[in-house]
N, C-alpha and C. Protein backbone atom coordinates (compact mmCIF):
# COMPACT_ATOMS: atom_id res chain seq x y z
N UNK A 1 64.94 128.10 149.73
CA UNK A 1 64.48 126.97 148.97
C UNK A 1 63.29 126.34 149.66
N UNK A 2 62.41 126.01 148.82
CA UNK A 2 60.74 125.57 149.30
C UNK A 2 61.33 124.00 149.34
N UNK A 3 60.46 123.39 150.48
CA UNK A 3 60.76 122.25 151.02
C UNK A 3 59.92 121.38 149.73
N UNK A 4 59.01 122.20 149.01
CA UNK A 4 58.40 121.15 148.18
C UNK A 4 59.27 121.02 146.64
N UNK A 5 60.32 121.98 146.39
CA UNK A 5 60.84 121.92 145.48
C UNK A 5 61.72 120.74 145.26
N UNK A 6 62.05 119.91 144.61
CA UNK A 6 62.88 118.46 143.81
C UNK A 6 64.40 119.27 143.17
N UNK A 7 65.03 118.75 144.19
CA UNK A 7 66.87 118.38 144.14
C UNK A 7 66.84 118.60 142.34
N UNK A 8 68.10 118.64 141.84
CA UNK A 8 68.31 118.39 140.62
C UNK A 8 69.25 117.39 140.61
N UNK A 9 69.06 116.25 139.73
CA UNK A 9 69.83 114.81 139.83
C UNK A 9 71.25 115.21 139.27
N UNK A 10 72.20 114.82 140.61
CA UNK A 10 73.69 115.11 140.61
C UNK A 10 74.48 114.20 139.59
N UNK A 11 75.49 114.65 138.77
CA UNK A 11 76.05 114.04 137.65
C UNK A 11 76.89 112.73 138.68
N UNK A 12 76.49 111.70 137.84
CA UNK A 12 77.90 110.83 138.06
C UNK A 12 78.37 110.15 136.67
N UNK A 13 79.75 110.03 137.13
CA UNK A 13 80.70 109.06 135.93
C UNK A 13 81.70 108.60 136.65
N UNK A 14 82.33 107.54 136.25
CA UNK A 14 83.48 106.85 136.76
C UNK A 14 84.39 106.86 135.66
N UNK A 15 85.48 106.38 136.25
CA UNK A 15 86.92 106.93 136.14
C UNK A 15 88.17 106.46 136.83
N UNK A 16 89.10 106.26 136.54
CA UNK A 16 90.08 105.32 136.95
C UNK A 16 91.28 106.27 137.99
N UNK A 17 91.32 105.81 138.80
CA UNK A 17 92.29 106.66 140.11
C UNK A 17 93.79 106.62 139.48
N UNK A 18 94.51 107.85 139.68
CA UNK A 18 95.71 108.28 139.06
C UNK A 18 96.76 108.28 140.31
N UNK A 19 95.98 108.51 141.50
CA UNK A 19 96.71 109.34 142.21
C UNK A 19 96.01 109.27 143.87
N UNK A 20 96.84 109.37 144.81
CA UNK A 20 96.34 109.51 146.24
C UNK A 20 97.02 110.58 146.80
N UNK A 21 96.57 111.41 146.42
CA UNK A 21 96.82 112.90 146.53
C UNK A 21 96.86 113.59 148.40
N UNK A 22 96.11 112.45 149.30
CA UNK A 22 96.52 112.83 150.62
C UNK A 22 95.74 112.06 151.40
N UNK A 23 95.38 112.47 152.51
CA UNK A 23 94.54 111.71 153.14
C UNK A 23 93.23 112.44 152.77
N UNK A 24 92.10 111.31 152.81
CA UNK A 24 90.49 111.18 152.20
C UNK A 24 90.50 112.09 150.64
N UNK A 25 91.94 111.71 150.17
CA UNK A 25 91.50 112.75 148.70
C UNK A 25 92.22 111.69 147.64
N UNK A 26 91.74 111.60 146.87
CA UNK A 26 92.13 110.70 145.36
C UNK A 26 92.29 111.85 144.02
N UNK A 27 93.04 111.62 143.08
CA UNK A 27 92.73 112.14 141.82
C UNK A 27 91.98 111.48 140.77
N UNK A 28 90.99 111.53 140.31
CA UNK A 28 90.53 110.35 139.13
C UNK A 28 90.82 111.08 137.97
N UNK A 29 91.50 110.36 136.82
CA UNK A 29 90.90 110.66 135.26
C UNK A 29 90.16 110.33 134.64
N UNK A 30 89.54 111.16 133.72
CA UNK A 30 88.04 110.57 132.74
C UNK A 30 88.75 111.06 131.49
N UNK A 31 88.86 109.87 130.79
CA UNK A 31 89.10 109.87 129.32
C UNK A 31 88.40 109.97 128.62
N UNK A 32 88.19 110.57 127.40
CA UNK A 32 87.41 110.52 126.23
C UNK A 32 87.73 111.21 125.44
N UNK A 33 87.34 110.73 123.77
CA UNK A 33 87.53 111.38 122.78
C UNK A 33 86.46 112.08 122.10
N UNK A 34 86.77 113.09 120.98
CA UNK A 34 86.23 114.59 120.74
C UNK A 34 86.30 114.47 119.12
N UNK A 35 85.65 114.49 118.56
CA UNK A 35 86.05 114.92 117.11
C UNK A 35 86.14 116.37 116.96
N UNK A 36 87.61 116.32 115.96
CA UNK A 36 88.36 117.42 115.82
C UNK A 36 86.42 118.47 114.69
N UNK A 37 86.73 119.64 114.88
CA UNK A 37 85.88 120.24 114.17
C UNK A 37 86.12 120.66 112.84
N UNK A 38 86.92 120.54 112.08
CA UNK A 38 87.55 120.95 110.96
C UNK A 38 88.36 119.81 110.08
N UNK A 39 88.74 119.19 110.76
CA UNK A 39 89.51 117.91 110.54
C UNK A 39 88.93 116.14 110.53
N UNK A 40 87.66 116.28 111.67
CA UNK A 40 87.10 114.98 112.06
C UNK A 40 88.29 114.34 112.32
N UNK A 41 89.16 114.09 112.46
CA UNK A 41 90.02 113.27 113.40
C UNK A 41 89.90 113.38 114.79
N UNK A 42 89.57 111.93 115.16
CA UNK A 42 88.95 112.23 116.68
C UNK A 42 90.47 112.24 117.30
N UNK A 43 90.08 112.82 118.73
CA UNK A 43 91.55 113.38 119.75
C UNK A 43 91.14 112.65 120.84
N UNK A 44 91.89 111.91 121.54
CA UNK A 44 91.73 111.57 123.03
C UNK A 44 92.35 112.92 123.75
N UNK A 45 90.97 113.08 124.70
CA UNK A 45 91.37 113.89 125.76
C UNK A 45 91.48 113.48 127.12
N UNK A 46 91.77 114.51 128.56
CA UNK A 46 91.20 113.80 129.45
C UNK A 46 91.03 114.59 130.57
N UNK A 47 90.47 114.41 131.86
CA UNK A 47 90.47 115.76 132.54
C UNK A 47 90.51 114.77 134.08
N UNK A 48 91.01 115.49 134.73
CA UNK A 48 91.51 115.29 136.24
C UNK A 48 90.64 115.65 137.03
N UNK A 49 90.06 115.18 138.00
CA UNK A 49 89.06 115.44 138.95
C UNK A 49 89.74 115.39 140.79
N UNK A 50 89.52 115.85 141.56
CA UNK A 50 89.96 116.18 143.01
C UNK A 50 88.88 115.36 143.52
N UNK A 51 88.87 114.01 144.28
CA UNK A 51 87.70 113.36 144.61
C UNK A 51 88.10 113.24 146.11
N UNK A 52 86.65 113.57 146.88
CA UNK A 52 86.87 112.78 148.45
C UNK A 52 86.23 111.52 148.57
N UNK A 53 87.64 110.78 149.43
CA UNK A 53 87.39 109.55 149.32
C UNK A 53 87.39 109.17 150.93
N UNK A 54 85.99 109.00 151.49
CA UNK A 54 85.95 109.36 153.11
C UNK A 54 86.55 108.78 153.92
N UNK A 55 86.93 107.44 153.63
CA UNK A 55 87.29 106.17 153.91
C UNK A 55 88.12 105.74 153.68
N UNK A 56 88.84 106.21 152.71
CA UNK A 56 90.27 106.08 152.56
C UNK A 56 90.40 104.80 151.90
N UNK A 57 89.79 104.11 150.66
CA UNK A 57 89.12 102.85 150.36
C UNK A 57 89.66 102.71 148.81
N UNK A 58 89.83 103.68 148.06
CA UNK A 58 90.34 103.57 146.96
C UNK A 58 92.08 103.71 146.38
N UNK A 59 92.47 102.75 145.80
CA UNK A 59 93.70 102.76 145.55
C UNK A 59 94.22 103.28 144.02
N UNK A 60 95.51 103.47 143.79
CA UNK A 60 95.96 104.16 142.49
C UNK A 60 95.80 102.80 141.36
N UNK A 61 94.84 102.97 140.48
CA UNK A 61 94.06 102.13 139.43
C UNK A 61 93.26 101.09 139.57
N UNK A 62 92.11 101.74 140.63
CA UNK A 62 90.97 101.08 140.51
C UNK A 62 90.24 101.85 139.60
N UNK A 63 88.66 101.49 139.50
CA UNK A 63 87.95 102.06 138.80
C UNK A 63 87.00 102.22 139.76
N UNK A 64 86.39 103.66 139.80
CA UNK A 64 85.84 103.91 140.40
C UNK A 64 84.43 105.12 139.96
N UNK A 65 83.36 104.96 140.58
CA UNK A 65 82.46 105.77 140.46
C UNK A 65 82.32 106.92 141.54
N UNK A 66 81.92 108.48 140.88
CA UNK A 66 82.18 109.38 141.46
C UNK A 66 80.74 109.98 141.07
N UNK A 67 80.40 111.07 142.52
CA UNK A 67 78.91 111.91 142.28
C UNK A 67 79.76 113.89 142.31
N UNK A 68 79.00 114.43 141.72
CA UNK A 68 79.29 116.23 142.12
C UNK A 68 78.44 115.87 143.43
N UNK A 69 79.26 116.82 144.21
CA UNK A 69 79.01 117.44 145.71
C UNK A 69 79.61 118.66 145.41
N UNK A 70 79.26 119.28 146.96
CA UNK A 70 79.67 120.91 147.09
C UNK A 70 80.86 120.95 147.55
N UNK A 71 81.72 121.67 147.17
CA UNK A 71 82.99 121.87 147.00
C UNK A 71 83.16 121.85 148.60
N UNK A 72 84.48 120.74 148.49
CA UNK A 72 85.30 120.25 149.88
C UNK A 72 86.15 120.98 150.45
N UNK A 73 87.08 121.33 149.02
CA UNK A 73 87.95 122.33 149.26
C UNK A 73 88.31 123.04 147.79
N UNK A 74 89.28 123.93 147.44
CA UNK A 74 89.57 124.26 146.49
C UNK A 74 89.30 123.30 145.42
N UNK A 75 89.99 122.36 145.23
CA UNK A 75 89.86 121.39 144.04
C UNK A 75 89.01 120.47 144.12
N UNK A 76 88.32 120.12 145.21
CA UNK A 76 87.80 118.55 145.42
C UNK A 76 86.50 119.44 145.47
N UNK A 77 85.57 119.01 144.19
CA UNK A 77 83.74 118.80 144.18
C UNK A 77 83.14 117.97 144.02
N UNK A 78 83.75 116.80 144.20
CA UNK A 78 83.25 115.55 143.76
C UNK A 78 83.38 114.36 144.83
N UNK A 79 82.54 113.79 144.94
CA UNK A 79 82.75 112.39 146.24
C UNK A 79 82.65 111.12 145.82
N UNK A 80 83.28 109.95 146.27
CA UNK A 80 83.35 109.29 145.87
C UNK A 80 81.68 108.50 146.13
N UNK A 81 81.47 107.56 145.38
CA UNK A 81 80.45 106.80 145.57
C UNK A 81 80.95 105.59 145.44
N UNK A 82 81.51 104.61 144.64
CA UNK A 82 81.42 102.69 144.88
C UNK A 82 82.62 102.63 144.31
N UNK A 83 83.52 101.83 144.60
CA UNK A 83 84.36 101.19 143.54
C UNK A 83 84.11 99.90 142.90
N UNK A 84 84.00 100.13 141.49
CA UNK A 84 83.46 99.62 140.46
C UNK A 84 84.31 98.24 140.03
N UNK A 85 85.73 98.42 140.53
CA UNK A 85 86.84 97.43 139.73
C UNK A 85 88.08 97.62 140.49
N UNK A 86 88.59 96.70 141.51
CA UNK A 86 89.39 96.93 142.16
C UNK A 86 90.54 96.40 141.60
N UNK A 87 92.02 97.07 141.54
CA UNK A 87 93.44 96.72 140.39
C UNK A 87 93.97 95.24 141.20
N UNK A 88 94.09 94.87 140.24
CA UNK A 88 95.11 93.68 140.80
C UNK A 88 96.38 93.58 141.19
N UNK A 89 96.76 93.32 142.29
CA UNK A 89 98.23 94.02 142.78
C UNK A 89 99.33 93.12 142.20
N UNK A 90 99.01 92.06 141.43
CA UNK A 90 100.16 90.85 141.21
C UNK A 90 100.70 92.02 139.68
N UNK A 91 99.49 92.39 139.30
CA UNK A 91 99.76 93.03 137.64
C UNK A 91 100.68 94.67 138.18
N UNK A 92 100.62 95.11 139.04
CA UNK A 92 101.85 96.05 139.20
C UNK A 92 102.88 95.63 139.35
């Protein structure tokens, strides 16, 4: 790779923590809906992400923002970047 060549801008989206899957690792889900192709009835879907969380900083239902990185380990390609909305512990 030529030093003059430009990165390609890494996806981010945020997503609400499901899970503290171990140490420096979180699960996030990203919800969204799809219209059906035949039907137009839209479907909520949702998909599970393996996030490293370096710091150990995010808890199960905050909201949080996540970037693609290069794969950590098997499941985890994604790192955390900010938390967006931290849960209120009185409401658990």
């Amino acid at each position: 790779m030529k030093n003059t060549e430009q990165r390609k801008e890494r996806k981010t989206v945020s997503g609400r923590v499901v899970s503290r899957s171990g140490d420096k690792s979180i699960r996030v889900v990203l919800d969204y809906r799809v219209k059906h192709p035949v039907y137009g009835k839209y479907i909520s879907k949702r998909t599970k992400l393996g996030v490293h969380d370096e710091k150990n900083q995010a808890e199960v239902g905050d909201i949080v923002e996540i970037s693609e990185c290069r794969p950590m380990s098997k499941t985890k390609s994604w790192r955390l970047l900010r938390i967006v909305q931290k849960v209120d512990k009185d409401l658990l």
